[in-house]
N, C-alpha and C. Protein backbone atom coordinates (compact mmCIF):
# COMPACT_ATOMS: atom_id res chain seq x y z
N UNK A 1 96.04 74.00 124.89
CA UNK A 1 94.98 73.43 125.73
C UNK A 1 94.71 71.98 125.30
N UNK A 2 94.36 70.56 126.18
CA UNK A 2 94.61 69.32 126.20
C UNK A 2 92.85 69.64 125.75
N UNK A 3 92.80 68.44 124.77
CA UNK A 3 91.38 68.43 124.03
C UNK A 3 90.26 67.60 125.12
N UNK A 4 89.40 68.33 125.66
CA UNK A 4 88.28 67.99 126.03
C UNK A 4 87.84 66.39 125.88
N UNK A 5 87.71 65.16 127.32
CA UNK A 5 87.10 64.15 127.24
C UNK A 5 85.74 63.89 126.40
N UNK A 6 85.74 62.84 126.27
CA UNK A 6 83.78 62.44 125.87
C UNK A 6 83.20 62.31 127.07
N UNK A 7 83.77 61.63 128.17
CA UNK A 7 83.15 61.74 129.34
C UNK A 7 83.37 63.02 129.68
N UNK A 8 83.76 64.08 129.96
CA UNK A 8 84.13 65.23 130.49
C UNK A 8 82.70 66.08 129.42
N UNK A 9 82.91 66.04 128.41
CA UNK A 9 82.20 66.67 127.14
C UNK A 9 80.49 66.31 127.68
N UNK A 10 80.79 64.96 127.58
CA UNK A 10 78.93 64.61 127.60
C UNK A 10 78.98 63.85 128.73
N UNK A 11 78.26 64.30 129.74
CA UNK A 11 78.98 63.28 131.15
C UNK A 11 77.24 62.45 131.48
N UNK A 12 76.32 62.99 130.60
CA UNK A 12 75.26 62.25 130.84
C UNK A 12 74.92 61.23 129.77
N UNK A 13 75.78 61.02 128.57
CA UNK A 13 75.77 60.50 127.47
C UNK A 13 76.07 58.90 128.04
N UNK A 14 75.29 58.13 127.55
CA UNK A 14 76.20 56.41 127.85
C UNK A 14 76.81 55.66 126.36
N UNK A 15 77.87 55.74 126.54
CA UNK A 15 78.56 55.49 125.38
C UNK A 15 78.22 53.98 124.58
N UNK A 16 78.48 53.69 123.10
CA UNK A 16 78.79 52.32 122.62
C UNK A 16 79.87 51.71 122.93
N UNK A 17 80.27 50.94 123.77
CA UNK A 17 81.72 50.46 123.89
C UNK A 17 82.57 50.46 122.52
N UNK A 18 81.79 49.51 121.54
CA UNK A 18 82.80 49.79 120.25
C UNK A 18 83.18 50.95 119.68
N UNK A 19 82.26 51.84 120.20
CA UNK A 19 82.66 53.54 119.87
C UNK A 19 83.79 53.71 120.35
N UNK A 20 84.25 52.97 121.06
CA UNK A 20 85.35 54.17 121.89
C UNK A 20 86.57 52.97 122.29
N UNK A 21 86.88 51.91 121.21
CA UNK A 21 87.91 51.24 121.38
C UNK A 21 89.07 51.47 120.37
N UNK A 22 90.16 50.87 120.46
CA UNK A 22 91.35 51.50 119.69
C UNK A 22 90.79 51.34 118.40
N UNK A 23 90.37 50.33 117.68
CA UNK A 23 90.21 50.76 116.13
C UNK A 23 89.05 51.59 115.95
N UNK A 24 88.45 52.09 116.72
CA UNK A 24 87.61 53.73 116.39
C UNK A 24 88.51 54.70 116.18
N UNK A 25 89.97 54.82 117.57
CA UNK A 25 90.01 55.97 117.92
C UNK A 25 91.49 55.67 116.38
N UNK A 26 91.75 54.88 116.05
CA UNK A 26 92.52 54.70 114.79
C UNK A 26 91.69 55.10 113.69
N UNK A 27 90.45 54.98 113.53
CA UNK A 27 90.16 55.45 111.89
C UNK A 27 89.67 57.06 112.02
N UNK A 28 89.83 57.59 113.35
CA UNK A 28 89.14 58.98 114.01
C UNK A 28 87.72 59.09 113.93
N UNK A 29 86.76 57.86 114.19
CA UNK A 29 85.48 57.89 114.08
C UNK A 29 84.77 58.62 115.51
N UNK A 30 83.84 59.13 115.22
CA UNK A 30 83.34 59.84 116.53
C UNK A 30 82.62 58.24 117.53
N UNK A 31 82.62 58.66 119.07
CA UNK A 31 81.86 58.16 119.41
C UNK A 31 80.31 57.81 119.01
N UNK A 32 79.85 57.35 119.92
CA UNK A 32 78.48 56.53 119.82
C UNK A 32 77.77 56.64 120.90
N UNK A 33 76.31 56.90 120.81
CA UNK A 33 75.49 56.55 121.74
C UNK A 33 75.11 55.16 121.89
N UNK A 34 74.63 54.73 122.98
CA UNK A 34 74.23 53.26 123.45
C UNK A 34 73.38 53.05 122.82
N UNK A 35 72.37 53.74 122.22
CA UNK A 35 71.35 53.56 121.24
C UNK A 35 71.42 52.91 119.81
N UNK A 36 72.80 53.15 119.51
CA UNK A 36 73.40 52.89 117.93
C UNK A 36 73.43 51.46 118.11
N UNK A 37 74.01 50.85 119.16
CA UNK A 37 73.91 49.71 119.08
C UNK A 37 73.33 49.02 118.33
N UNK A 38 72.09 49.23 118.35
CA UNK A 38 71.00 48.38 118.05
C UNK A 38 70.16 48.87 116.60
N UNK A 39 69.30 48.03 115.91
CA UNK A 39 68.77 49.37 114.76
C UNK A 39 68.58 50.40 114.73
N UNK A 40 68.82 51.58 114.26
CA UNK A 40 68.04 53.06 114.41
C UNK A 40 67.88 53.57 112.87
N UNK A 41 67.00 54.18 112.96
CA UNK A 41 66.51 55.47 112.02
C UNK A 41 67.02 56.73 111.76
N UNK A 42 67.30 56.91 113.00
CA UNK A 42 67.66 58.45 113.61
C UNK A 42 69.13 58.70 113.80
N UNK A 43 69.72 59.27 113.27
CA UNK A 43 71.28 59.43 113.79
C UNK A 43 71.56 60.59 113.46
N UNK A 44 72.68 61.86 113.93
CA UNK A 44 72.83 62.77 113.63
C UNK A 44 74.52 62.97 114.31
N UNK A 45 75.41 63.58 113.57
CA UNK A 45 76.63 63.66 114.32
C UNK A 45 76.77 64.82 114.99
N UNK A 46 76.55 65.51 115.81
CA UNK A 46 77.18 67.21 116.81
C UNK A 46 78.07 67.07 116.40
N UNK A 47 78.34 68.22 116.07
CA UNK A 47 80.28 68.50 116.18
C UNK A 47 79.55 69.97 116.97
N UNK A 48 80.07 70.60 117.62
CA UNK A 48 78.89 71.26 118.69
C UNK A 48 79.32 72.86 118.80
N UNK A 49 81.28 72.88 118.41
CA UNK A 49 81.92 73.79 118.94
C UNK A 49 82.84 74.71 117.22
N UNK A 50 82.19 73.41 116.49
CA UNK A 50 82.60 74.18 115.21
C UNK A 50 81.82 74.57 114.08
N UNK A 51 82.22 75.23 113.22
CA UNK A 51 81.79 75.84 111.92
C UNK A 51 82.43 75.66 110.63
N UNK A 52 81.83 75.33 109.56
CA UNK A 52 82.52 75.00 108.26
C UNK A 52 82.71 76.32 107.75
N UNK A 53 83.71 76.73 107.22
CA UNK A 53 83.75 78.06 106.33
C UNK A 53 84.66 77.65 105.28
N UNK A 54 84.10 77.78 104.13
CA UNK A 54 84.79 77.41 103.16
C UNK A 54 85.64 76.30 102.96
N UNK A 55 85.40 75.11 104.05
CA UNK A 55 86.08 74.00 103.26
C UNK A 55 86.64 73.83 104.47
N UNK A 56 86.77 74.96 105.72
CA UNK A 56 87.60 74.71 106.56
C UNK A 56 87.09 74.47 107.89
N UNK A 57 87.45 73.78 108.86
CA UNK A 57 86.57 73.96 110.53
C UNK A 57 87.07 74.97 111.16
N UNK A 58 86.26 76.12 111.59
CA UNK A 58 86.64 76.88 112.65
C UNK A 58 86.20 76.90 113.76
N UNK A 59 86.71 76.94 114.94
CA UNK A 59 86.44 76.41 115.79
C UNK A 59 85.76 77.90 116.49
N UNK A 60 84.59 77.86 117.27
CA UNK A 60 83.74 79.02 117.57
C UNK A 60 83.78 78.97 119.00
N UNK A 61 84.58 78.33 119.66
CA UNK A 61 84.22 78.48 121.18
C UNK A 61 85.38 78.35 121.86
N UNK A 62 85.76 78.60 122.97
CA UNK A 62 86.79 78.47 123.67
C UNK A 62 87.24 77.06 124.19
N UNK A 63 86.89 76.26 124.32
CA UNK A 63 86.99 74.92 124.60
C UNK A 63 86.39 73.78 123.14
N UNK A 64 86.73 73.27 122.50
CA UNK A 64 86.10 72.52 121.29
C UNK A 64 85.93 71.10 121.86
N UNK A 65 84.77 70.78 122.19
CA UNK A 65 84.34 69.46 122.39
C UNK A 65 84.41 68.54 121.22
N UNK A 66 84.87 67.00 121.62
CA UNK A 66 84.62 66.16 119.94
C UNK A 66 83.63 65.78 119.73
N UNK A 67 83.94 65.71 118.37
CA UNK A 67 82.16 65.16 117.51
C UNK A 67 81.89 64.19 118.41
N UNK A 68 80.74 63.34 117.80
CA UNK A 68 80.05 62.86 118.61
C UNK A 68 78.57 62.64 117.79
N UNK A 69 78.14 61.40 117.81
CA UNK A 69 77.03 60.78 116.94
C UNK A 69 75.84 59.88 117.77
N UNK A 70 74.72 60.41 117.67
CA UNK A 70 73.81 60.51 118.35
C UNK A 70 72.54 59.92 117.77
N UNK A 71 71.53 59.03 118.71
CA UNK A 71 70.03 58.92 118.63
C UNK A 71 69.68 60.73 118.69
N UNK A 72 67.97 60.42 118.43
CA UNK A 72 67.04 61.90 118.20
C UNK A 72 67.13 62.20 119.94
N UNK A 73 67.03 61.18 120.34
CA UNK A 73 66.87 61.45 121.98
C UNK A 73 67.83 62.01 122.33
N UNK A 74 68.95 61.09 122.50
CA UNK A 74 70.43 61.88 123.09
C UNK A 74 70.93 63.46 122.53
N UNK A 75 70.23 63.31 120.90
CA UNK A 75 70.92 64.56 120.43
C UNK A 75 70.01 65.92 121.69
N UNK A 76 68.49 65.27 121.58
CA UNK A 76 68.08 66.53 122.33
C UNK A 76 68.38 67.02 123.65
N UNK A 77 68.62 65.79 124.28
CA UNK A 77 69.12 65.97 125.56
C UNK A 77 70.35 66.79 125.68
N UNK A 78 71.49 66.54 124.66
CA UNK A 78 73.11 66.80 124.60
C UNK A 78 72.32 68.53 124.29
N UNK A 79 71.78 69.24 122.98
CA UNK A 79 72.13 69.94 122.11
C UNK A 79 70.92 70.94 123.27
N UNK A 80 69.50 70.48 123.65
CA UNK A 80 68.80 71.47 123.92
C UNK A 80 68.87 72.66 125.01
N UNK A 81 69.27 72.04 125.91
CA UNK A 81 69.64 72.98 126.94
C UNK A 81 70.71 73.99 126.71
N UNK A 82 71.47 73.47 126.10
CA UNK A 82 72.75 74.85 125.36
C UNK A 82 72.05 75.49 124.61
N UNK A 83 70.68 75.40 123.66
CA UNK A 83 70.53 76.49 123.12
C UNK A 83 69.35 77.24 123.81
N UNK A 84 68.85 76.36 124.57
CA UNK A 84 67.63 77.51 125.52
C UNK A 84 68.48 78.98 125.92
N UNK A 85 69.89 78.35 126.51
CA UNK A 85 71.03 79.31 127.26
C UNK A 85 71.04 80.44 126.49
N UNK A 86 70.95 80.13 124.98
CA UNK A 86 71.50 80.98 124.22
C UNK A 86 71.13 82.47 124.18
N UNK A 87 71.70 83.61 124.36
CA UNK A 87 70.82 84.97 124.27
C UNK A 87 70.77 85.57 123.15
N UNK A 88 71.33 85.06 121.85
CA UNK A 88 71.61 85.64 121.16
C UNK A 88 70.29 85.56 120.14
N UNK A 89 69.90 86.24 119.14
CA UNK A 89 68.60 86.08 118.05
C UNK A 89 68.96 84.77 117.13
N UNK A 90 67.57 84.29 116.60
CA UNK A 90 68.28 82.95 115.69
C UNK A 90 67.29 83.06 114.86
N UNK A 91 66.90 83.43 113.50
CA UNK A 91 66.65 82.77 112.34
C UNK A 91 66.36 81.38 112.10
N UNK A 92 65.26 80.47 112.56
CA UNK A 92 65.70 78.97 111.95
C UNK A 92 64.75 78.69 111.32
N UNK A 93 64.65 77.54 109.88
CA UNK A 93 64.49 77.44 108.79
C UNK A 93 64.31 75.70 109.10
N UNK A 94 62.95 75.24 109.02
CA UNK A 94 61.93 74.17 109.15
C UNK A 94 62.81 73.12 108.09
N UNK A 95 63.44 72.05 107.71
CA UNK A 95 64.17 71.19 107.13
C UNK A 95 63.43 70.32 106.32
N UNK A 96 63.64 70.05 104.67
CA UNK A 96 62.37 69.10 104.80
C UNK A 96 63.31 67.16 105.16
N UNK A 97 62.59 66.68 105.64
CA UNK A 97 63.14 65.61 105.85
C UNK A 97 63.88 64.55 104.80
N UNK A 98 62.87 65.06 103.57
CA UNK A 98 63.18 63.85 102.68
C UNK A 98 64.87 64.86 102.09
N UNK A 99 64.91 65.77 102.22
CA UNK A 99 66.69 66.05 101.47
C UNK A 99 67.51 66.52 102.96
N UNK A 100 67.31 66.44 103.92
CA UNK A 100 68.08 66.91 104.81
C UNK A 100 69.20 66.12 105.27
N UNK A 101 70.48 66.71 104.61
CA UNK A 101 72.16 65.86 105.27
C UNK A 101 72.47 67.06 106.09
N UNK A 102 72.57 68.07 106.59
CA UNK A 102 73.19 68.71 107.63
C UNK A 102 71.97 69.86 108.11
N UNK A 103 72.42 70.25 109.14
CA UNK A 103 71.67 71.38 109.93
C UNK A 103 72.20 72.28 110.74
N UNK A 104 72.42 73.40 110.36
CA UNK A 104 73.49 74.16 111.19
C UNK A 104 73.74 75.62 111.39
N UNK A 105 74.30 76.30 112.90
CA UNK A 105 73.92 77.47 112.88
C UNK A 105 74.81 78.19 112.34
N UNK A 106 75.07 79.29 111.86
CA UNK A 106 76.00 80.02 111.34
C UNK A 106 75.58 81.61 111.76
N UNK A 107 76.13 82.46 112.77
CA UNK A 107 76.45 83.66 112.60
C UNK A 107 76.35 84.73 111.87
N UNK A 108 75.75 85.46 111.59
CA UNK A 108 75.53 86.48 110.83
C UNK A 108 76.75 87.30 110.27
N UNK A 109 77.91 86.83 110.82
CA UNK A 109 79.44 87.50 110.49
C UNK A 109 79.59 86.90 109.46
N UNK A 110 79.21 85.02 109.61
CA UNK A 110 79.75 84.26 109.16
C UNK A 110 78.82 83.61 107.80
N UNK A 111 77.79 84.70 107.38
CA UNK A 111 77.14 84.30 106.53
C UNK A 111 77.37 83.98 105.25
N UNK A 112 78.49 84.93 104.68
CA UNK A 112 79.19 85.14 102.99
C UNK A 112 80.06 83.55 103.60
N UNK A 113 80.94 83.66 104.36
CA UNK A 113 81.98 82.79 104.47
C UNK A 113 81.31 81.41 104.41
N UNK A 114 79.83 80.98 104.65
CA UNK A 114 79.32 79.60 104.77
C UNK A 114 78.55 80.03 103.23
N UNK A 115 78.84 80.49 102.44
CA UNK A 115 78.11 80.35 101.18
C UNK A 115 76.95 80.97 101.10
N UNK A 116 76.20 81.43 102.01
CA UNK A 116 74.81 82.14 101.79
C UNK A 116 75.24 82.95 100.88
N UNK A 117 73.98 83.00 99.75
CA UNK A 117 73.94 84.36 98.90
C UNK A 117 73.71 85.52 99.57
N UNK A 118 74.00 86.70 98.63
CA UNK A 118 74.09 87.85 99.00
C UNK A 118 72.60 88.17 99.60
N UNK A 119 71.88 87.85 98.34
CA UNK A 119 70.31 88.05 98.71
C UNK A 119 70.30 87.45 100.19
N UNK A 120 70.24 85.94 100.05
CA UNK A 120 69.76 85.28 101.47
C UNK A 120 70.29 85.89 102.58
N UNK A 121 71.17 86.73 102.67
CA UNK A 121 72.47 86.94 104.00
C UNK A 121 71.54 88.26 103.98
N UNK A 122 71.23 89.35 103.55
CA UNK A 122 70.60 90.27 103.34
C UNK A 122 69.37 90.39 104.05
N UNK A 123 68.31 89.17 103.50
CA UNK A 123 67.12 88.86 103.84
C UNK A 123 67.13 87.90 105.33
N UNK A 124 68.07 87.06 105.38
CA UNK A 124 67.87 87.04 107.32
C UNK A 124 68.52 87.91 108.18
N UNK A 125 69.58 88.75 107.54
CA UNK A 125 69.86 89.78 108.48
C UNK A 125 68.54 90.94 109.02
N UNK A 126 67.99 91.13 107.73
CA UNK A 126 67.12 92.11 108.43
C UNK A 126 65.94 91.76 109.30
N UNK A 127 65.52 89.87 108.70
CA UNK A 127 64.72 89.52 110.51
C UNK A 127 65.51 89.52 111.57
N UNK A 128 66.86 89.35 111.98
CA UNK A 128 67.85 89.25 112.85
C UNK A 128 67.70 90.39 113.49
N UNK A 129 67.56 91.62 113.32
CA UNK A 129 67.67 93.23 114.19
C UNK A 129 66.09 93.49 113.95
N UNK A 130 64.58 92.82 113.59
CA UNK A 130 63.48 92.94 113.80
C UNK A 130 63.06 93.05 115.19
N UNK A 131 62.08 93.49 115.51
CA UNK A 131 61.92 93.22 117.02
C UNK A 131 61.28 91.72 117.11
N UNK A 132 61.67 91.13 118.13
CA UNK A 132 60.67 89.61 117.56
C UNK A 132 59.71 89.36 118.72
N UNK A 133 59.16 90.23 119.37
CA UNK A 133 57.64 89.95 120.04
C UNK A 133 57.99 89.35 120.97
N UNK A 134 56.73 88.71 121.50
CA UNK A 134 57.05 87.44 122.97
C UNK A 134 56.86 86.21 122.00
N UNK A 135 57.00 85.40 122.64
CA UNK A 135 57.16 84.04 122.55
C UNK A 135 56.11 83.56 122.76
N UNK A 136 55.27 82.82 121.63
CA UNK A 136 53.34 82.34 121.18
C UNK A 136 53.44 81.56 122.47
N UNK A 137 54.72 80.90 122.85
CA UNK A 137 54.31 79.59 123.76
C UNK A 137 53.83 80.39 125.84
N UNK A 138 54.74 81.16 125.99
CA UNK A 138 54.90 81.66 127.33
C UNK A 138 55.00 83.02 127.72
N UNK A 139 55.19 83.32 126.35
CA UNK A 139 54.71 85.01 126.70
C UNK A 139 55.97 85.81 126.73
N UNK A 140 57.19 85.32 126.88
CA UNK A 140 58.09 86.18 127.46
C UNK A 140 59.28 86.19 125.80
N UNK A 141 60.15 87.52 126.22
CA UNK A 141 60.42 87.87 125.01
C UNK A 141 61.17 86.96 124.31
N UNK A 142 60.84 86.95 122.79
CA UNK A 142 61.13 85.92 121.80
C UNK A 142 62.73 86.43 121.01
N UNK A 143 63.02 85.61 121.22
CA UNK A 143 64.43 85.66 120.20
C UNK A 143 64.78 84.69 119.09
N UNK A 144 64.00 84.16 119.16
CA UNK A 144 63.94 83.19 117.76
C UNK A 144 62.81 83.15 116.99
N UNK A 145 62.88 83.16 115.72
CA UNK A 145 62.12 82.87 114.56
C UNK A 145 61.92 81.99 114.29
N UNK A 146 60.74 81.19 113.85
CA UNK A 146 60.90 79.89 113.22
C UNK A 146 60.23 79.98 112.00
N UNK A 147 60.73 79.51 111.07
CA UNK A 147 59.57 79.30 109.55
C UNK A 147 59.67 77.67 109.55
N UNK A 148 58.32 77.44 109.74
CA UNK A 148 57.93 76.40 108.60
C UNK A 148 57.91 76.44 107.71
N UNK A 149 57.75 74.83 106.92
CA UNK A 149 58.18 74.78 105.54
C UNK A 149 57.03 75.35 104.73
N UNK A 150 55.71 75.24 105.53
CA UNK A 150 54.43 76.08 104.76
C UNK A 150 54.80 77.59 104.47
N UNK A 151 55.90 78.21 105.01
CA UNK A 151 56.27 79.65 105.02
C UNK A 151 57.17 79.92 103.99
N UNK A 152 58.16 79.20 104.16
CA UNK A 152 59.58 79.04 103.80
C UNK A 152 60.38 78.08 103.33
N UNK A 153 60.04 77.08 102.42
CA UNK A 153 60.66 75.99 102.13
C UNK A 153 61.93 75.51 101.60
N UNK A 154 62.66 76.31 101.05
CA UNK A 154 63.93 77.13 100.69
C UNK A 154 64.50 78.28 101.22
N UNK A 155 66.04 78.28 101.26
CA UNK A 155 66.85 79.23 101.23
C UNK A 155 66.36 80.16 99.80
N UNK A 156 65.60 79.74 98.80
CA UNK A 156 65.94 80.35 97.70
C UNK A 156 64.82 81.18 97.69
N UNK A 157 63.63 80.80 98.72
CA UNK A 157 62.63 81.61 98.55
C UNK A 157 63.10 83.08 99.23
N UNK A 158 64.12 83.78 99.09
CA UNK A 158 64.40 85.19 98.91
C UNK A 158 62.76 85.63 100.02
N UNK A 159 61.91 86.38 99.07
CA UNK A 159 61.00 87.18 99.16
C UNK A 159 59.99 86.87 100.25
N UNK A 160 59.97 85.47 100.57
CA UNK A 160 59.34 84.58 101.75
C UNK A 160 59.88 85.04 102.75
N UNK A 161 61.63 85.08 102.75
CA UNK A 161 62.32 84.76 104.28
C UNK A 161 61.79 86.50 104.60
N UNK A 162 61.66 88.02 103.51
CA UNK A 162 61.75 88.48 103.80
C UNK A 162 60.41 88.99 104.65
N UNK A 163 59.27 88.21 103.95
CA UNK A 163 57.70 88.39 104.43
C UNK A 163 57.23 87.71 105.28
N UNK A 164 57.58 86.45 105.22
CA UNK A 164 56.65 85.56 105.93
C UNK A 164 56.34 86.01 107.99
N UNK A 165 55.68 85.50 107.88
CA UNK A 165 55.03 86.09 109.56
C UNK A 165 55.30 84.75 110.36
N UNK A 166 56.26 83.79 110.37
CA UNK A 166 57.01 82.78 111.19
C UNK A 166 56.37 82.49 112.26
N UNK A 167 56.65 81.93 113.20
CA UNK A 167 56.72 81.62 114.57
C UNK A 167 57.72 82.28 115.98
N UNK A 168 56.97 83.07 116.59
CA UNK A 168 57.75 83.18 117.40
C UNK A 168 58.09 82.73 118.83
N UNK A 169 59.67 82.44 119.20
CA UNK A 169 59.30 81.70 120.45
C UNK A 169 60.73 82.25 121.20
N UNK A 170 60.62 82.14 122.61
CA UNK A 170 61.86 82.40 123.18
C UNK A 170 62.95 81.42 122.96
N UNK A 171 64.51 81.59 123.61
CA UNK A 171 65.14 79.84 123.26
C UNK A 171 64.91 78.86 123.44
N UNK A 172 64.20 78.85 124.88
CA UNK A 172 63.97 77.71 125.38
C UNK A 172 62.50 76.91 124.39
N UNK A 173 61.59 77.67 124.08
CA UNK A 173 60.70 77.18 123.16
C UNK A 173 60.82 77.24 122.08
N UNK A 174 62.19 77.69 121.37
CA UNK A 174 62.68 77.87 120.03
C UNK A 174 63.51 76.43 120.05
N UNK A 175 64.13 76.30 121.50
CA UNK A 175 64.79 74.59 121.19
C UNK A 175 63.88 73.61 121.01
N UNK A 176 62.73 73.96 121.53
CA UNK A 176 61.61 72.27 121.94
C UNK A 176 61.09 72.55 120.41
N UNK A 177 60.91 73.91 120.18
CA UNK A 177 59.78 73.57 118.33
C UNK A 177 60.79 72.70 117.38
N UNK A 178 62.26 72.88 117.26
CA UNK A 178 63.26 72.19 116.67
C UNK A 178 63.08 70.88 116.75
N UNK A 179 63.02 70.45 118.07
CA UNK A 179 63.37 68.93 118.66
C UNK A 179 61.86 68.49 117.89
N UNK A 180 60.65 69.62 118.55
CA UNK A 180 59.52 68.77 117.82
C UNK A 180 59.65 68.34 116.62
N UNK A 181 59.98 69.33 115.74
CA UNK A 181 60.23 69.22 114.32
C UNK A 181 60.77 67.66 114.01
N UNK A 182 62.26 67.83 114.11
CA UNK A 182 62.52 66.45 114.27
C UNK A 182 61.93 65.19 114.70
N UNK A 183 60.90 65.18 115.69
CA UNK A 183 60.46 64.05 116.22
C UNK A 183 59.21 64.07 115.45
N UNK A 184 59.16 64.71 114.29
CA UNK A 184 58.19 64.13 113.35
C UNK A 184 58.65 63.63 111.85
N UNK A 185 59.88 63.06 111.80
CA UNK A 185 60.90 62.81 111.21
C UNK A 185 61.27 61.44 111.40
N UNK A 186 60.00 60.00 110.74
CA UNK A 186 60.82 59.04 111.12
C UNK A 186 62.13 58.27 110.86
N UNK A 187 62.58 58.97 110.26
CA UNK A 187 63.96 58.84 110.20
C UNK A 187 65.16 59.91 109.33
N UNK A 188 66.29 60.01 109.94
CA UNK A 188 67.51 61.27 109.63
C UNK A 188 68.11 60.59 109.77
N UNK A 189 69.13 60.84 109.02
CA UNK A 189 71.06 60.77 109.19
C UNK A 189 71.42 62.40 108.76
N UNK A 190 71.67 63.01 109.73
CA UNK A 190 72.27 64.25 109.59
C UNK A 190 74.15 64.17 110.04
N UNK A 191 75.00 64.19 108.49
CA UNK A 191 75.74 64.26 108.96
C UNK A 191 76.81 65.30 109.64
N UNK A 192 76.12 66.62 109.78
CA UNK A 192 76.79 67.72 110.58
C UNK A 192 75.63 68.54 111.02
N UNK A 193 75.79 68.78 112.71
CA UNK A 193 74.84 69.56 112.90
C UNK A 193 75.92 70.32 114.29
N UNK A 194 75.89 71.61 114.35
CA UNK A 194 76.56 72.04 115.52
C UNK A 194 75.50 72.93 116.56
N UNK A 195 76.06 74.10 117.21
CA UNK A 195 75.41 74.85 118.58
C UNK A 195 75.42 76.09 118.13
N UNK A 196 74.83 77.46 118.54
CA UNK A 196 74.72 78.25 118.41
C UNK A 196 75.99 79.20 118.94
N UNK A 197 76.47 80.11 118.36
CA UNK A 197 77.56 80.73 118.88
C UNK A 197 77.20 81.96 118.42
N UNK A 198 78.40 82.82 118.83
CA UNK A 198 78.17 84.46 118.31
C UNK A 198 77.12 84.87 119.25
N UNK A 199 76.76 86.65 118.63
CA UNK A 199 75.51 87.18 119.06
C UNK A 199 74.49 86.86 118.38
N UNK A 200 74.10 86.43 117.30
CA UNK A 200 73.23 85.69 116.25
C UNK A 200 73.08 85.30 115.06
N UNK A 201 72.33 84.67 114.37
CA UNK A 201 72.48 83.94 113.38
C UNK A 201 71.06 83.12 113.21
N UNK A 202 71.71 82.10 112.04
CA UNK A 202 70.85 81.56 111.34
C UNK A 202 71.24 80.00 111.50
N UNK A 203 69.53 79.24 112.00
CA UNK A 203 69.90 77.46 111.61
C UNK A 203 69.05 77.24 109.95
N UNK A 204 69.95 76.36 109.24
CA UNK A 204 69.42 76.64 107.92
C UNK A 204 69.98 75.18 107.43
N UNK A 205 69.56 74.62 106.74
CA UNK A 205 69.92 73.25 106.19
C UNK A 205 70.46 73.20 104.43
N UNK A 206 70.87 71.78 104.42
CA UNK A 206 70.66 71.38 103.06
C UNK A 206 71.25 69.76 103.31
C-alpha cells in the first residue's frame, strides 16, 4: 500500500512551506503547521497511527498516516474528533506540564510491551472493565476516565489509580477535558503523541 499524502492525511491542515520542501523531505523531518512559522510555545508531533513497543513502531491501523508537528490548536482540531469517534474505554492520566515530553495511548494488550509495570497494567485494567457511569458533562454513557493530577499524579501512585473517584465523561467530553487540560499549559513540546486504537486502553505520559 502507497503511503498516505499530508494533504490526503490532514486536508484541513495549512502547511509551512519550508515543511514540506526537498531538504525536509531529505533529513525525514515531519511537516509543519502554518503556525510554526512564527514564535510558538506550543508544539507537539502526532504520529497518529503508531505505537512504540519496545524500541520499535508498530503500526496500529490499517492505513498509517505521517507524523506531523503541530500548534495546540491544529493538534486539537487534527486529534479531537478521532477520539470523540472512539468506542472503545480509555483510562487517561492528567500530565504535569512542567516534565511532560510525550503523551500517549496504549491498549491494554499492549501494556507489558510499552513498559507499564505489572502493578500499573493491573491497576488500569481493572478501571478499564469498571462500569463508568454517564458522563458529569451530558449525561450520556461515559467511557472515559479522567484523573487529575489532584487524584493521580503518577503512574507510580499504584493505590490512587486503583481508588481514586476520577472524572467521568463520554469521548466526545473525554476529548474537550484533554484539549482543556492542555490549554492550560502555556507552553509544551511534546515530542510523541498518537490516537486511540484497539478496544481500550490507557493515555498516560512521561
Amino acid at each position: 500500500m502507497a503511503p498516505i499524502s499530508y494533504d490526503d492525511a490532514y486536508p484541513h491542515v495549512e502547511f509551512l512551506p519550508r515543511s514540506r520542501n526537498w531538504w525536509s523531505w531529505l533529513k525525514g523531518t515531519p511537516a509543519e503547521c502554518i503556525h510554526l512559522g512564527e514564535e510558538c510555545k506550543w508544539i507537539a508531533t502526532l504520529v497518529p497511527d503508531i505505537i512504540f513497543l519496545r524500541g520499535k513502531r508498530g503500526k496500529r491501523h490499517d492505513v498509517v498516516r505521517p507524523d506531523i508537528t503541530l500548534c495546540r490548536d491544529c493538534l486539537a482540531e487534527t486529534s479531537a474528533p478521532e477520539m470523540a469517534e472512539y468506542e472503545g474505554r480509555v483510562v487517561a492520566f492528567a500530565p504535569d506540564p512542567a516534565l511532560l515530553t510525550q503523551y500517549f495511548f496504549v491498549e491494554k494488550e499492549d501494556f507489558a510491551a510499552a513498559g507499564l509495570a505489572p502493578d500499573v497494567t493491573s491497576a488500569i485494567s481493572a478501571r478499564l472493565v469498571q462500569n463508568g457511569g454517564a458522563c458529569q458533562t451530558c449525561g450520556h454513557a461515559a467511557t472515559w476516565l479522567w484523573f487529575p493530577r489532584d487524584q493521580v499524579a503518577s503512574l507510580d501512585e499504584v493505590e490512587r489509580i486503583v481508588a481514586a473517584t476520577g472524572e467521568s465523561f463520554c469521548a466526545k467530553h473525554g476529548a474537550e477535558k484533554l484539549f482543556a487540560e492542555f490549554e492550560k499549559m502555556g507552553e509544551a513540546n511534546i515530542f510523541y503523541m498518537n490516537l486511540p486504537y484497539g478496544e481500550g486502553g490507557a493515555y498516560v505520559w512521561i
